[in-house]
C-alpha atoms as a PDB file:
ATOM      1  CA  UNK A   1       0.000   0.000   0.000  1.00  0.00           C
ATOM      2  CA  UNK A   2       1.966   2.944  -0.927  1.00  0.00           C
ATOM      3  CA  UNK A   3      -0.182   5.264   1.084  1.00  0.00           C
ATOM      4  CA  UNK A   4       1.207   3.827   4.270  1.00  0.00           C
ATOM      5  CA  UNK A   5       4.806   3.801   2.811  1.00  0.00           C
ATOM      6  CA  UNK A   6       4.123   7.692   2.011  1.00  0.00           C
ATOM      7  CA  UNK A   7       2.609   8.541   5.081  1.00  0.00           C
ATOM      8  CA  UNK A   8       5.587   6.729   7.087  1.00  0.00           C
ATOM      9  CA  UNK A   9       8.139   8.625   4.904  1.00  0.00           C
ATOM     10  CA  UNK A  10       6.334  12.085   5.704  1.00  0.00           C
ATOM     11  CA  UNK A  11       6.417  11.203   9.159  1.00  0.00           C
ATOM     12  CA  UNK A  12      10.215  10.462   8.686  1.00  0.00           C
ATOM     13  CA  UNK A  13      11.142  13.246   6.490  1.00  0.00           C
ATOM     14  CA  UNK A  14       9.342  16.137   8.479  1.00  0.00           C
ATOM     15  CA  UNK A  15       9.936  15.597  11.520  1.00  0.00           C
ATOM     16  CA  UNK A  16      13.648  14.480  10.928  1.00  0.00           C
ATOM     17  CA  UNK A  17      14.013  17.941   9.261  1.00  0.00           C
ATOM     18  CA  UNK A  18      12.537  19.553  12.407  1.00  0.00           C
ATOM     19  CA  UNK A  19      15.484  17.767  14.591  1.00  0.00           C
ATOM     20  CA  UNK A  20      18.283  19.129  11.576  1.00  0.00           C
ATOM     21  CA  UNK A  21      16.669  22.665  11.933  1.00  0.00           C
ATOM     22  CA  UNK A  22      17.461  22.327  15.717  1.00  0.00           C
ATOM     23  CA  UNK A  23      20.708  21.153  15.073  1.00  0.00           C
ATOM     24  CA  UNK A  24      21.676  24.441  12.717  1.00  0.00           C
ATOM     25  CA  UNK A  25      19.777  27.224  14.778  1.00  0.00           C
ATOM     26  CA  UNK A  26      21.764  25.737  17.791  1.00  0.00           C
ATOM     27  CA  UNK A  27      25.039  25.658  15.824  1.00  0.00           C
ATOM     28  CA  UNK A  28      24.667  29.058  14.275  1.00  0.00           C
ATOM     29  CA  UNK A  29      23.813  30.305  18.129  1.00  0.00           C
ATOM     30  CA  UNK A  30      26.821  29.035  19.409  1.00  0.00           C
ATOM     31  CA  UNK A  31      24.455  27.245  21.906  1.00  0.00           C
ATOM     32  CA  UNK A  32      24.869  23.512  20.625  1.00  0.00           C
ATOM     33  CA  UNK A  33      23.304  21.103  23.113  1.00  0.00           C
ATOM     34  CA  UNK A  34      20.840  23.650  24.262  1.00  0.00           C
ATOM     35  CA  UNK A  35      17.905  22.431  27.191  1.00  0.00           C
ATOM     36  CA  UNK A  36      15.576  23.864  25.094  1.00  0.00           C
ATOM     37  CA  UNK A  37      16.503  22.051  21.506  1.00  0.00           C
ATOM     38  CA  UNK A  38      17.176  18.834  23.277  1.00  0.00           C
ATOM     39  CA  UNK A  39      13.543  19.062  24.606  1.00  0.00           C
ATOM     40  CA  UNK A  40      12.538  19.825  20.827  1.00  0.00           C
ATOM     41  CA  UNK A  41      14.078  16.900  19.609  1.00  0.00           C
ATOM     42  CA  UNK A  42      13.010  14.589  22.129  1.00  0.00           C
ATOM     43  CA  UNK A  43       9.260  15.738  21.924  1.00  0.00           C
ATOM     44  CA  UNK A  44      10.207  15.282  17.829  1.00  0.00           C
ATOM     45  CA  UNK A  45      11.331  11.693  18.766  1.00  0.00           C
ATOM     46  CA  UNK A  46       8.269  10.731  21.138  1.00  0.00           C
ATOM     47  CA  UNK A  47       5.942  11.788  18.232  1.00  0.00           C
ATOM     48  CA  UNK A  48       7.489   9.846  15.934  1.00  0.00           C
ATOM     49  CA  UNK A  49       7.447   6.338  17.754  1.00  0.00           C
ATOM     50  CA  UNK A  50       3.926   7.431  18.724  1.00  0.00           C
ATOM     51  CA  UNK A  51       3.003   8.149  14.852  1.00  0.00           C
ATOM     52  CA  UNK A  52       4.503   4.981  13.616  1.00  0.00           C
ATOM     53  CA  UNK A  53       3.046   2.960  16.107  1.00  0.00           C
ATOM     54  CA  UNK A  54      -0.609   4.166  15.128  1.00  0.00           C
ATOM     55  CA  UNK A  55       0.323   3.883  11.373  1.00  0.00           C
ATOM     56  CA  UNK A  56       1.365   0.076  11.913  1.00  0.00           C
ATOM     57  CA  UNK A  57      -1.992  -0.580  14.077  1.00  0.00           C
ATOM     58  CA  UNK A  58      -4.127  -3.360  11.790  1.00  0.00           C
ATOM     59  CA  UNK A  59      -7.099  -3.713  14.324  1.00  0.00           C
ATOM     60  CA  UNK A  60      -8.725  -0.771  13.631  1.00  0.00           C
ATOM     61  CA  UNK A  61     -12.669  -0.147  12.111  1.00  0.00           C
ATOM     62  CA  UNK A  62     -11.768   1.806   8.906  1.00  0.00           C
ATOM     63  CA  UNK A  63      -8.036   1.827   8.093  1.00  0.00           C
ATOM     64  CA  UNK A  64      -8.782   4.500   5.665  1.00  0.00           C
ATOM     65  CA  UNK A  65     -10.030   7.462   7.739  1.00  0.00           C
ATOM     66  CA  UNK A  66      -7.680   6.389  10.795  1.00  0.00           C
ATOM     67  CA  UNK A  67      -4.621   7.060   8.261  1.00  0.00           C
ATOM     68  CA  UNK A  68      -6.146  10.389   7.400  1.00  0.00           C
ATOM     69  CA  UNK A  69      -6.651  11.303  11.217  1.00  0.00           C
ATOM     70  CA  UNK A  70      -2.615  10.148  11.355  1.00  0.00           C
ATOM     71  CA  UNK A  71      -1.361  13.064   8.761  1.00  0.00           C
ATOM     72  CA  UNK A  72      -3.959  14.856  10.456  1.00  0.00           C
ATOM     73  CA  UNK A  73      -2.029  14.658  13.810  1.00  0.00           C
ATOM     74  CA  UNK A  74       1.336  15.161  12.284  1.00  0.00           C
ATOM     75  CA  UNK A  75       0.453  18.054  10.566  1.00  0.00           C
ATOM     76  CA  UNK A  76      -1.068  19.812  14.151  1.00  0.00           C
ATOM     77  CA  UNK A  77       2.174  18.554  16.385  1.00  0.00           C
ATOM     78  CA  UNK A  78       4.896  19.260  13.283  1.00  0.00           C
ATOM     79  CA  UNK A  79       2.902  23.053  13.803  1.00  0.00           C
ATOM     80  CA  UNK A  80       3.501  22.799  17.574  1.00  0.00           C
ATOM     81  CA  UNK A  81       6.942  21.817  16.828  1.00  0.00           C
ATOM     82  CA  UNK A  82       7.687  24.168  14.677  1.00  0.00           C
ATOM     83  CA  UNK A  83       6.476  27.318  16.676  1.00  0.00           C
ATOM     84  CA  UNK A  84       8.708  26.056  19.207  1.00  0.00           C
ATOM     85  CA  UNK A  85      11.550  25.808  16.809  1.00  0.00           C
ATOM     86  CA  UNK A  86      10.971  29.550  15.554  1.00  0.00           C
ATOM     87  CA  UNK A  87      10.857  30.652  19.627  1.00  0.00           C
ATOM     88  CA  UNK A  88      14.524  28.842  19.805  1.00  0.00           C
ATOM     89  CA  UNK A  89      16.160  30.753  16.821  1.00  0.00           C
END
């Protein structure tokens, strides 16, 4: 199904890019290792093991609509995520 490949790789590739944007606005600080990117990344991390594990659920009703409500919730915590990241730099 390569709408659950896609939606794994989306999960991958944006909030992976979230974690590299802390990376560089921490670098380009001079504040590498900062409290407050480490608790971006790790709140980056939790959502992604949380995300995966719903994508990779088979017992539910209608695997259609709860892989919309999925991208749904990445798109509203990669927001979160985000606003944080813009607070850091």
């Amino acid at each position: 199904m390569a709408n659950i490949r896609d939606l794994k790789k989306d999960i991958n590739y944006v909030l992976g890019d979230i974690i590299e944007a802390v990376y560089i606005i921490d670098e380009s600080n001079n504040n590498a290792g900062s409290k407050e990117g480490n608790a971006i990344i790790d709140k980056a991390i939790s959502i992604f093991d949380d995300l995966i594990e719903k994508v990779n659920k088979k017992d539910v009703e209608d695997r259609k609509a709860h892989l919309k409500a999925v991208r749904k919730e990445l798109e509203k915590e990669a927001t979160v995520l985000i606003d944080k990241l813009n607070k850091l730099g």
